[in-house]
N, C-alpha and C. Protein backbone atom coordinates (compact mmCIF):
# COMPACT_ATOMS: atom_id res chain seq x y z
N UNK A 1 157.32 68.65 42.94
CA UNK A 1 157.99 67.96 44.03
C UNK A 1 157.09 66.86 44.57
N UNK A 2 157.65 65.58 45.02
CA UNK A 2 156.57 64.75 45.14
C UNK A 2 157.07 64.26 47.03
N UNK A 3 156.03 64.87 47.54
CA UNK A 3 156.14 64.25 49.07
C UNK A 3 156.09 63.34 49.82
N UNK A 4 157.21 62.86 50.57
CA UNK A 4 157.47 61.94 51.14
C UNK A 4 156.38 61.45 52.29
N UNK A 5 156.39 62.47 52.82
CA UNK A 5 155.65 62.46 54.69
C UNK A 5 154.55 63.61 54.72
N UNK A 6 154.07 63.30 55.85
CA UNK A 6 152.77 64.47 56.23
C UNK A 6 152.67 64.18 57.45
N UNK A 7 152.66 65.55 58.14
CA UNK A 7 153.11 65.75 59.62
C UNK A 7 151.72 66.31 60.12
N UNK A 8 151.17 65.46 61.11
CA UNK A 8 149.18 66.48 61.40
C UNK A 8 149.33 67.23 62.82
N UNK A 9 148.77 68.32 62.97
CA UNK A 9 147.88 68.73 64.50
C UNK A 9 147.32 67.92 64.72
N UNK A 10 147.19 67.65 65.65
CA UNK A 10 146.39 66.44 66.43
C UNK A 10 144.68 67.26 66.59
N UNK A 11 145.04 68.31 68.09
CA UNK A 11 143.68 68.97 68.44
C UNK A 11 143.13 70.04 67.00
N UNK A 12 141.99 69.46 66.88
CA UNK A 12 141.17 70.22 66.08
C UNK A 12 141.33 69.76 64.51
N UNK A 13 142.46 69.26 64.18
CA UNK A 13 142.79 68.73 62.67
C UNK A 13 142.20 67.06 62.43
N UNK A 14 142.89 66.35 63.45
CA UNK A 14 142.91 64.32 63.72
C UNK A 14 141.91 63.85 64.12
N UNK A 15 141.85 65.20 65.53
CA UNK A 15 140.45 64.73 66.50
C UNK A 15 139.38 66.13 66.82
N UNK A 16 138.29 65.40 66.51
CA UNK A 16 137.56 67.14 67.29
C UNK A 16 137.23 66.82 68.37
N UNK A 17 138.23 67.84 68.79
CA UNK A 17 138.08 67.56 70.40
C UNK A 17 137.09 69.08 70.78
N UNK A 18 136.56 69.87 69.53
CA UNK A 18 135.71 71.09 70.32
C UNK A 18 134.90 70.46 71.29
N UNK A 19 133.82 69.46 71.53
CA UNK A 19 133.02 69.33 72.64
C UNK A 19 134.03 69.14 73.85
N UNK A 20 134.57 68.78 73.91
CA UNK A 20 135.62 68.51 75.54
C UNK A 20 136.14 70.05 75.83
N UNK A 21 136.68 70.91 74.69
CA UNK A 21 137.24 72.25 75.22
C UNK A 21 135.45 73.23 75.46
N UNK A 22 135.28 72.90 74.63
CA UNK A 22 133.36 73.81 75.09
C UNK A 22 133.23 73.20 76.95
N UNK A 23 132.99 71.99 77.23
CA UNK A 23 132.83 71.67 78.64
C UNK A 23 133.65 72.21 79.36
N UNK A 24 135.20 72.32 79.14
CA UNK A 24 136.08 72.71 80.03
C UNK A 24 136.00 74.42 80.09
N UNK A 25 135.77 74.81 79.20
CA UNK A 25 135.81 76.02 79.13
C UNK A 25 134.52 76.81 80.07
N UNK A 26 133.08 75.92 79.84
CA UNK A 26 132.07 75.85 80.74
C UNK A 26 131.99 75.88 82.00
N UNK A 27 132.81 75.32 82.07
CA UNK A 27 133.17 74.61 83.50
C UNK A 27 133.48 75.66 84.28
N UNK A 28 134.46 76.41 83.72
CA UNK A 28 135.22 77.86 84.07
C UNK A 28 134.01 78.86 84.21
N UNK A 29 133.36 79.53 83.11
CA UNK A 29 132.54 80.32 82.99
C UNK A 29 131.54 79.97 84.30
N UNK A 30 130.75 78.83 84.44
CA UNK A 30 130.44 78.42 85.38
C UNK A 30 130.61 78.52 87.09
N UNK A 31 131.98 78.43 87.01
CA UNK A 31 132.38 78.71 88.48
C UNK A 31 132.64 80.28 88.88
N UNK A 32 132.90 81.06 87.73
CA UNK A 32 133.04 82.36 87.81
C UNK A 32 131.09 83.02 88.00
N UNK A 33 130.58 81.91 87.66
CA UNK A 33 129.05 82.32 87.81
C UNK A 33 128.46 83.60 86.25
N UNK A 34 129.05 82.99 85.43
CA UNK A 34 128.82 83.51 83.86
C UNK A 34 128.44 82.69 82.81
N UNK A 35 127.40 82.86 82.35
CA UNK A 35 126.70 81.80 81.44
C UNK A 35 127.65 81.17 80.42
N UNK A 36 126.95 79.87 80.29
CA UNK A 36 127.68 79.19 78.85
C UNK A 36 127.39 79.42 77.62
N UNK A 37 128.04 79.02 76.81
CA UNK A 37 128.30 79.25 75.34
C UNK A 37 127.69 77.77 74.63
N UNK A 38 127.02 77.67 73.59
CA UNK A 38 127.04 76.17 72.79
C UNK A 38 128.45 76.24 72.08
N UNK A 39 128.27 74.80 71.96
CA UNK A 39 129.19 74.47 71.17
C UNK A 39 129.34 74.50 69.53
N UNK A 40 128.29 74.52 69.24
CA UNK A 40 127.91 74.87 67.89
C UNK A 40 127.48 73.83 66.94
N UNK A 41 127.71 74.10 65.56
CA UNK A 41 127.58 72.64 64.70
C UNK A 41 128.56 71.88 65.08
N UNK A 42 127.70 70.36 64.83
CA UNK A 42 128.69 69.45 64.94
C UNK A 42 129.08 69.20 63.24
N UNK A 43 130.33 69.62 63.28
CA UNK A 43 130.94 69.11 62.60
C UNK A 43 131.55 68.46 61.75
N UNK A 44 131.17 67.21 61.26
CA UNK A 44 131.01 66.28 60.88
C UNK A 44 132.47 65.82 59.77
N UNK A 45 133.73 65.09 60.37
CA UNK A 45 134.57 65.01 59.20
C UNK A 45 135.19 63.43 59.13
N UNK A 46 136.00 62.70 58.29
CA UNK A 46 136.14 60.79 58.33
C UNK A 46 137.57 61.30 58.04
N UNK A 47 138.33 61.32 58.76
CA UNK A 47 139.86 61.42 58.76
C UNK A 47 140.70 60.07 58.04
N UNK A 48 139.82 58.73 59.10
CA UNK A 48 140.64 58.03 58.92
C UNK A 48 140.99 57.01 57.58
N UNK A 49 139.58 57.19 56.28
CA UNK A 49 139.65 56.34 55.21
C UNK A 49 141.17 57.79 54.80
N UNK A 50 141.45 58.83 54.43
CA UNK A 50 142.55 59.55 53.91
C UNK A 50 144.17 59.10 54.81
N UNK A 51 144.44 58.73 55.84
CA UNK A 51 144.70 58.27 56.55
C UNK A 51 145.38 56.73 55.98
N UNK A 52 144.66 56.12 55.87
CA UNK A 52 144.72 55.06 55.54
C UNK A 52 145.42 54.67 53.83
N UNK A 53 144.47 55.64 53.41
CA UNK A 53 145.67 55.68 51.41
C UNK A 53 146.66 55.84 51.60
N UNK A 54 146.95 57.22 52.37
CA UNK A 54 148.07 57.97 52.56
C UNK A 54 149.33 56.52 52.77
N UNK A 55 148.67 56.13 54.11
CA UNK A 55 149.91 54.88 54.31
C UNK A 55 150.28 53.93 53.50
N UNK A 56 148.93 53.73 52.74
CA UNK A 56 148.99 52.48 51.58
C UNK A 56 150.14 53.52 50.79
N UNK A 57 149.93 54.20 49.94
CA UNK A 57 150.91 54.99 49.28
C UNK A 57 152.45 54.99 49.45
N UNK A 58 152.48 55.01 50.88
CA UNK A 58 153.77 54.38 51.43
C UNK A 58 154.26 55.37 51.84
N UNK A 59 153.72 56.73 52.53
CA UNK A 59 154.04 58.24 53.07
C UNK A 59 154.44 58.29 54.57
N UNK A 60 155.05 58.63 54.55
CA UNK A 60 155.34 58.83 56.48
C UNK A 60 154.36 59.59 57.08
N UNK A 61 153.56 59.09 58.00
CA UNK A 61 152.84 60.01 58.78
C UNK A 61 153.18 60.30 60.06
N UNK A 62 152.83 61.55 61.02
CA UNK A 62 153.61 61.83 62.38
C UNK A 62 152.52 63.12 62.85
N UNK A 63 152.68 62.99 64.29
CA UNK A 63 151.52 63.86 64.80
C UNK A 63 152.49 64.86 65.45
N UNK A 64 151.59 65.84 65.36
CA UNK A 64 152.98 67.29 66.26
C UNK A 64 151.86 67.71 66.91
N UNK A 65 151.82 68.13 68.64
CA UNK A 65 150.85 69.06 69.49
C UNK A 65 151.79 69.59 69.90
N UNK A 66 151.07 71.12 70.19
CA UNK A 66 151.53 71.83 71.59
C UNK A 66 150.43 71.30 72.19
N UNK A 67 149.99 70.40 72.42
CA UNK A 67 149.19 69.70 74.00
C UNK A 67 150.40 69.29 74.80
N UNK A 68 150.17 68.72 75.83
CA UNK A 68 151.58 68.23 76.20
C UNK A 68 151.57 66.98 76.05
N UNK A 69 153.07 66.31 75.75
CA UNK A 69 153.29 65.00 75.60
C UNK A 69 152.56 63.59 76.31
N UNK A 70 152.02 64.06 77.99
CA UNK A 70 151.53 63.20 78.32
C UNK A 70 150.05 63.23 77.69
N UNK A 71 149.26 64.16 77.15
CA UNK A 71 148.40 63.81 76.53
C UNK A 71 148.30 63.61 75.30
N UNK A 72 148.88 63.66 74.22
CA UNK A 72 149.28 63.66 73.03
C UNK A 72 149.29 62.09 72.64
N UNK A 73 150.68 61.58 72.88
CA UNK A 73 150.48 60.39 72.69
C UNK A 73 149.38 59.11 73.60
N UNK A 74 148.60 59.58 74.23
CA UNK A 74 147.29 58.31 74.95
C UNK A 74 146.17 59.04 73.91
N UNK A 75 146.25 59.85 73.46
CA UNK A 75 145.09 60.23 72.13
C UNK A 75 145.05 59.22 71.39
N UNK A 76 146.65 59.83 70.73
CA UNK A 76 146.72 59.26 69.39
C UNK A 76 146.63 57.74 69.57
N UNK A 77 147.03 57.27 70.81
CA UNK A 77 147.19 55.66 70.45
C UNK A 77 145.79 55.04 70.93
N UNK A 78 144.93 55.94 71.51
CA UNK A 78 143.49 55.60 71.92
C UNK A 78 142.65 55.74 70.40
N UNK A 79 142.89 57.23 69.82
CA UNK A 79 142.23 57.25 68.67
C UNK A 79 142.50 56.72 67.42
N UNK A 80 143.78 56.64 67.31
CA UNK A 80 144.55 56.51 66.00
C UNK A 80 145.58 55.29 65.70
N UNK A 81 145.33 54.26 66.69
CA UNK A 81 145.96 53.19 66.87
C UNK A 81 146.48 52.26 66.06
N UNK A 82 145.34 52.44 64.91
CA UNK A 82 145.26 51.70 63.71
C UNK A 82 146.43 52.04 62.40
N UNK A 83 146.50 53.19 62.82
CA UNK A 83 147.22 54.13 61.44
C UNK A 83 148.86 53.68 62.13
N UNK A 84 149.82 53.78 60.67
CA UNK A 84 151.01 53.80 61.35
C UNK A 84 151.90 54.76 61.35
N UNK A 85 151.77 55.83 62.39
CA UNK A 85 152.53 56.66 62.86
C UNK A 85 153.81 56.57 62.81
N UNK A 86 154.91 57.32 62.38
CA UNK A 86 155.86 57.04 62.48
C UNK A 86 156.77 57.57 63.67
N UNK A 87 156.02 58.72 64.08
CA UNK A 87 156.28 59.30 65.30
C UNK A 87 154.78 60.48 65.67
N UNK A 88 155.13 60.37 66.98
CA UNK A 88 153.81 60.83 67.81
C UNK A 88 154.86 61.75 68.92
N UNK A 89 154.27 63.23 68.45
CA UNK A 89 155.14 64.18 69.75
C UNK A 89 154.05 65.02 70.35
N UNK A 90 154.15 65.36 71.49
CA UNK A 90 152.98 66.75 72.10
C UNK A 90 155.00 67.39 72.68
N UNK A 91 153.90 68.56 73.37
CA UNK A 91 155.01 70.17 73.72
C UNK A 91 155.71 68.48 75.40
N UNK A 92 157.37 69.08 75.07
CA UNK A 92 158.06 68.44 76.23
C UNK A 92 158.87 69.50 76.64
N UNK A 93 159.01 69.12 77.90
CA UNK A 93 161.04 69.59 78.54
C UNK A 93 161.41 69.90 77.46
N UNK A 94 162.24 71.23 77.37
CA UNK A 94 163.27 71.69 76.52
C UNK A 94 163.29 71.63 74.91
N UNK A 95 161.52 71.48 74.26
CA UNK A 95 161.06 71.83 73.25
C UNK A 95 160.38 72.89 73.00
N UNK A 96 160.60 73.85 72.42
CA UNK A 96 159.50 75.30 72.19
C UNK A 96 158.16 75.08 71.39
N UNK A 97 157.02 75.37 71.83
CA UNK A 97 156.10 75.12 71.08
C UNK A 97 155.75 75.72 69.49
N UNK A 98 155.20 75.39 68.86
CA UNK A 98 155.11 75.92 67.32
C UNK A 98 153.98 77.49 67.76
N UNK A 99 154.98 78.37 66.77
CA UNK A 99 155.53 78.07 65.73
C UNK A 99 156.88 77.61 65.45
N UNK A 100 157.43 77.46 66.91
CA UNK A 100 158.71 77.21 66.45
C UNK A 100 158.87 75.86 66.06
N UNK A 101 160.15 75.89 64.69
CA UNK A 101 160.06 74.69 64.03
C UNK A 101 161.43 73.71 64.53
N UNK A 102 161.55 73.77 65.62
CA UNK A 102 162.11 72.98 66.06
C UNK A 102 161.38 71.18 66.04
N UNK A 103 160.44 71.45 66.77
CA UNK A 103 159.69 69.74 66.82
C UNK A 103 159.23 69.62 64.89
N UNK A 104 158.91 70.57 64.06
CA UNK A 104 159.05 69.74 63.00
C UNK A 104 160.00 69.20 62.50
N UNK A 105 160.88 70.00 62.58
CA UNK A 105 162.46 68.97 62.17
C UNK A 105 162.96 68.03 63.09
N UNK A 106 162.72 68.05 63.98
CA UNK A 106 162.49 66.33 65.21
C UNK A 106 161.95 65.32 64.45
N UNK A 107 160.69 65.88 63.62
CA UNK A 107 160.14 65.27 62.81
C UNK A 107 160.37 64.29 61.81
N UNK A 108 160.83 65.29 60.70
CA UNK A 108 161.87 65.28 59.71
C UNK A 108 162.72 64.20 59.98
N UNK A 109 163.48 64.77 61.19
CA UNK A 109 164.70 63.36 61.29
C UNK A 109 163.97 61.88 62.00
N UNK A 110 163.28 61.76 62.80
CA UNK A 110 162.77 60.57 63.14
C UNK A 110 162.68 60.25 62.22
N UNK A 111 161.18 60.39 60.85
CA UNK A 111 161.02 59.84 59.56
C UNK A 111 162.18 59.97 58.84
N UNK A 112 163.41 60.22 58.98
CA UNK A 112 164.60 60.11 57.64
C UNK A 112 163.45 61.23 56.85
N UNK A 113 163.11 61.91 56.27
CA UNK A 113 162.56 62.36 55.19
C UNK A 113 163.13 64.26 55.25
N UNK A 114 163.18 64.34 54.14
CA UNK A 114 163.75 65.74 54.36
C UNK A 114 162.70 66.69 54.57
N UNK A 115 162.74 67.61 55.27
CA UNK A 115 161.56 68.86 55.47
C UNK A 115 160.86 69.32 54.01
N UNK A 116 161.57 69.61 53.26
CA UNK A 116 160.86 70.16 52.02
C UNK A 116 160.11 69.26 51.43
N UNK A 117 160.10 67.85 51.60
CA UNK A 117 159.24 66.56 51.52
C UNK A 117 157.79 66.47 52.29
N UNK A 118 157.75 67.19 53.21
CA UNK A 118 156.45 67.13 53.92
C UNK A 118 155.65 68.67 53.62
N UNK A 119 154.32 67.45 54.12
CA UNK A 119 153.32 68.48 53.85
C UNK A 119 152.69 68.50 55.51
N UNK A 120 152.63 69.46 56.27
CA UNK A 120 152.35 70.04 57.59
C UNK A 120 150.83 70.27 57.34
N UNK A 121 149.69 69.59 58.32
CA UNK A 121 148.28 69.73 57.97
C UNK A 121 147.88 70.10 59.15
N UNK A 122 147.52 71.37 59.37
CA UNK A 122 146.86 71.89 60.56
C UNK A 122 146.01 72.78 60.51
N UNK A 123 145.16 73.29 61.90
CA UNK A 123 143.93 73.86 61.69
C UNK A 123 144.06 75.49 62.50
N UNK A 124 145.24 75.81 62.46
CA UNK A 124 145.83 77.40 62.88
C UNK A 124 146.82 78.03 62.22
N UNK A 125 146.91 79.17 62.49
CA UNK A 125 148.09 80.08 61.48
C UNK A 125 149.47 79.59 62.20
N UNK A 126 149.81 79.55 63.65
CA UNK A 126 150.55 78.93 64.55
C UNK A 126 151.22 77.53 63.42
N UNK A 127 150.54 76.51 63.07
CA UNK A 127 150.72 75.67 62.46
C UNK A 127 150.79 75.80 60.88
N UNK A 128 150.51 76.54 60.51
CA UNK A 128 150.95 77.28 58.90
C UNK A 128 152.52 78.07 58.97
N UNK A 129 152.59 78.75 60.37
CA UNK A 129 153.83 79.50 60.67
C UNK A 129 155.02 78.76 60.20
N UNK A 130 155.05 77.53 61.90
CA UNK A 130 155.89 76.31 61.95
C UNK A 130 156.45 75.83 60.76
N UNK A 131 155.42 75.40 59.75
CA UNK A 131 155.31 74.64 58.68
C UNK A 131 156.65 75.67 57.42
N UNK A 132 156.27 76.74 57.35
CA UNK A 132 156.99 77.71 56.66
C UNK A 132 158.04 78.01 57.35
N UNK A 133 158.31 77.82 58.54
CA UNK A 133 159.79 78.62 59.61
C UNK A 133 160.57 77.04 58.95
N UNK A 134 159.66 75.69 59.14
CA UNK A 134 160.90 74.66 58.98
C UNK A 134 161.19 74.09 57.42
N UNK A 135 160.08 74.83 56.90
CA UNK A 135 160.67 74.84 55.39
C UNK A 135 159.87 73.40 55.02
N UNK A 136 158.74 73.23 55.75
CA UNK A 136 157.43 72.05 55.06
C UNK A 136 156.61 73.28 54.00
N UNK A 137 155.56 72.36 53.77
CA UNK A 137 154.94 72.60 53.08
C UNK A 137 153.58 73.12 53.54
N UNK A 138 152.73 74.43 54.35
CA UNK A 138 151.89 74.18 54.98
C UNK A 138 150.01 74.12 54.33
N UNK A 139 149.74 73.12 55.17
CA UNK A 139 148.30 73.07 54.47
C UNK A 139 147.40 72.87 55.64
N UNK A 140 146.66 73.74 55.76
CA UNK A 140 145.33 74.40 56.51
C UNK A 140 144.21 73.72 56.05
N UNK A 141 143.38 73.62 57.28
CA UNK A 141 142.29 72.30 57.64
C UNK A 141 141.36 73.46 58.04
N UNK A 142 139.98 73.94 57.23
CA UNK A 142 139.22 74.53 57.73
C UNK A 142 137.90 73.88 58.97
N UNK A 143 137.88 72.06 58.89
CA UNK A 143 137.37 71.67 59.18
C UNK A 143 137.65 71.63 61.25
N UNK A 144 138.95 72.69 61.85
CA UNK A 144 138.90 72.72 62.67
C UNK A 144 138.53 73.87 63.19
N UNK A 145 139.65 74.91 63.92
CA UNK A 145 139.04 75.42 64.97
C UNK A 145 139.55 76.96 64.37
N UNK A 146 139.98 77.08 63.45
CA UNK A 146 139.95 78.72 62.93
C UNK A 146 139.48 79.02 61.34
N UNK A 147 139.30 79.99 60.81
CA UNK A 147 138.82 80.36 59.80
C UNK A 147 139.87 80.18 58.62
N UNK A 148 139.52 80.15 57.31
CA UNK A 148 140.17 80.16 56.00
C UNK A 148 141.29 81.35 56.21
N UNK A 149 140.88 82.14 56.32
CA UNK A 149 141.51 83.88 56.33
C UNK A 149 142.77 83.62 57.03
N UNK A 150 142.74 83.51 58.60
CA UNK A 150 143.66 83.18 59.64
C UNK A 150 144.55 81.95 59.17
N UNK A 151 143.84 80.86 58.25
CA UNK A 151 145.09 80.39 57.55
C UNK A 151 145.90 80.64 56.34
N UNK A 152 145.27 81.79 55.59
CA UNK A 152 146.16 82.33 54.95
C UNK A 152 146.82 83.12 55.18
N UNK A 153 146.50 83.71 56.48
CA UNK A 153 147.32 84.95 56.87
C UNK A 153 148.65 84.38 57.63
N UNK A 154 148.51 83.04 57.95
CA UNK A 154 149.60 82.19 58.68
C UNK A 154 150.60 81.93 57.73
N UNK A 155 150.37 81.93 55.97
CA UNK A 155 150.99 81.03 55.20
C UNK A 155 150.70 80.13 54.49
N UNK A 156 149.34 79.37 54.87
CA UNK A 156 149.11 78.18 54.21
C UNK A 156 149.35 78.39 52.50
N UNK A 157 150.26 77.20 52.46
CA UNK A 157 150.32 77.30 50.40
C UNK A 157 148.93 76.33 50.04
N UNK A 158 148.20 75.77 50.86
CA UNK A 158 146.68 75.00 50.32
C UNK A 158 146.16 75.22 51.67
N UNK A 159 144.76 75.17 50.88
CA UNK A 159 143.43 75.47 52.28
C UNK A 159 142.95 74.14 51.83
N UNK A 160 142.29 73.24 52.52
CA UNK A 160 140.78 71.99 52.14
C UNK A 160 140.22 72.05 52.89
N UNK A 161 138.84 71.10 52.86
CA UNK A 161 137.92 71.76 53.35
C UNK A 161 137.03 70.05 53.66
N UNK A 162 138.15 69.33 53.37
CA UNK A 162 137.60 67.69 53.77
C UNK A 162 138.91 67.17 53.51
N UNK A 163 139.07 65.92 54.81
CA UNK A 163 139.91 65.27 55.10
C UNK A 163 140.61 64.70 53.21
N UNK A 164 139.47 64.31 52.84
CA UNK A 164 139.81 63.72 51.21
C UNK A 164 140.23 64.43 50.13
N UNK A 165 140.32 65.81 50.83
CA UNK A 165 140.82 66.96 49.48
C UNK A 165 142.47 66.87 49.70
N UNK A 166 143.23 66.55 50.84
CA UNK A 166 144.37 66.08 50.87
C UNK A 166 145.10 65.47 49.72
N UNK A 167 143.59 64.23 49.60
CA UNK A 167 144.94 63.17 48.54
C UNK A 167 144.50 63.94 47.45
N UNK A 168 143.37 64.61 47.00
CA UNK A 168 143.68 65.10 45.90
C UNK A 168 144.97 66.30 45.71
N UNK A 169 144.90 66.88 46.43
CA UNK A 169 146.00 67.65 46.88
C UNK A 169 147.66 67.33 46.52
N UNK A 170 147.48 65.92 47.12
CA UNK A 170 148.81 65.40 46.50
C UNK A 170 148.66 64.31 45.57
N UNK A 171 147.61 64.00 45.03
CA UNK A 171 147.81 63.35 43.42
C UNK A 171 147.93 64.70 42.17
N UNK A 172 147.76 65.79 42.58
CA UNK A 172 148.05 67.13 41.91
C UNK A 172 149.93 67.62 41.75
N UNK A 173 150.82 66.68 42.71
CA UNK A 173 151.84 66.91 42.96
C UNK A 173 152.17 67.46 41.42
């Protein structure tokens, strides 16, 4: 099957946002008067050269959060400005958050592209769920905020382990 679109998590997949949730989370521990935690390795991943083929290729791309909408889209258009999105959603009014696959097929229809056409790239089982409830394709990003395991136990039909194992991923179609 050869895929049309690819639908991303924003937090933890697009952007690492772990240092901002480590502070906020600090912040808390802190006022409760309970020590902090590090944040750990940094990380290190280049989203946007895969990003960029992808579009050359001529693929629909689209961001899905349960963040909420008012922060969702000032990310993406702060971080990701460059890329062309075809749609940008966070959690709204009278949308259920994933796993329910309601906002992926929001998806789906904004891009014209049929669900079984996309490939869903996220960094939780929540987002492997979604991906399988709306009948995408799901593929798990170890480079965020949960383990390999937890995304297979979600569903994922591919794990990678760098932004660039994607396109190999789908030059394997």
């Amino acid at each position: 099957m050869t895929f049309r679109a690819v639908v991303f998590d924003l937090d933890g997949t697009l952007l690492d946002t772990l240092e901002d949730i480590t502070q906020a989370a600090n912040d808390v521990l802190a006022g409760l008067g309970l020590p902090a935690h590090p944040t750990g390795a940094y990380r290190p991943y280049d989203v946007p050269a895969p990003l960029d083929e992808m579009a050359a290729r001529g693929l629909g791309l689209a961001v899905l959060s349960n963040k909420p909408d008012g922060f969702t889209r000032p990310c993406a258009a702060a971080y990701l400005a460059r890329r062309p999105f075809g749609a940008v959603l966070g959690q709204r009014k009278g949308m259920p958050l994933k796993p329910d696959p309601d906002g992926a097929r929001e998806m789906a229809e904004r891009l014209a592209v049929p669900v079984e056409r996309f490939l869903d790239v996220g960094d939780t089982a929540v987002d492997m769920e979604m991906a399988r409830r709306a009948g995408m394709s799901p593929v798990g990003v170890v480079w965020g905020f949960r383990p390999a395991e937890e995304l297979r136990s979600g569903g994922a039909a591919a794990i990678i382990e760098r932004p660039a194992d994607l396109l190999e991923l789908l030059d394997g179609e």
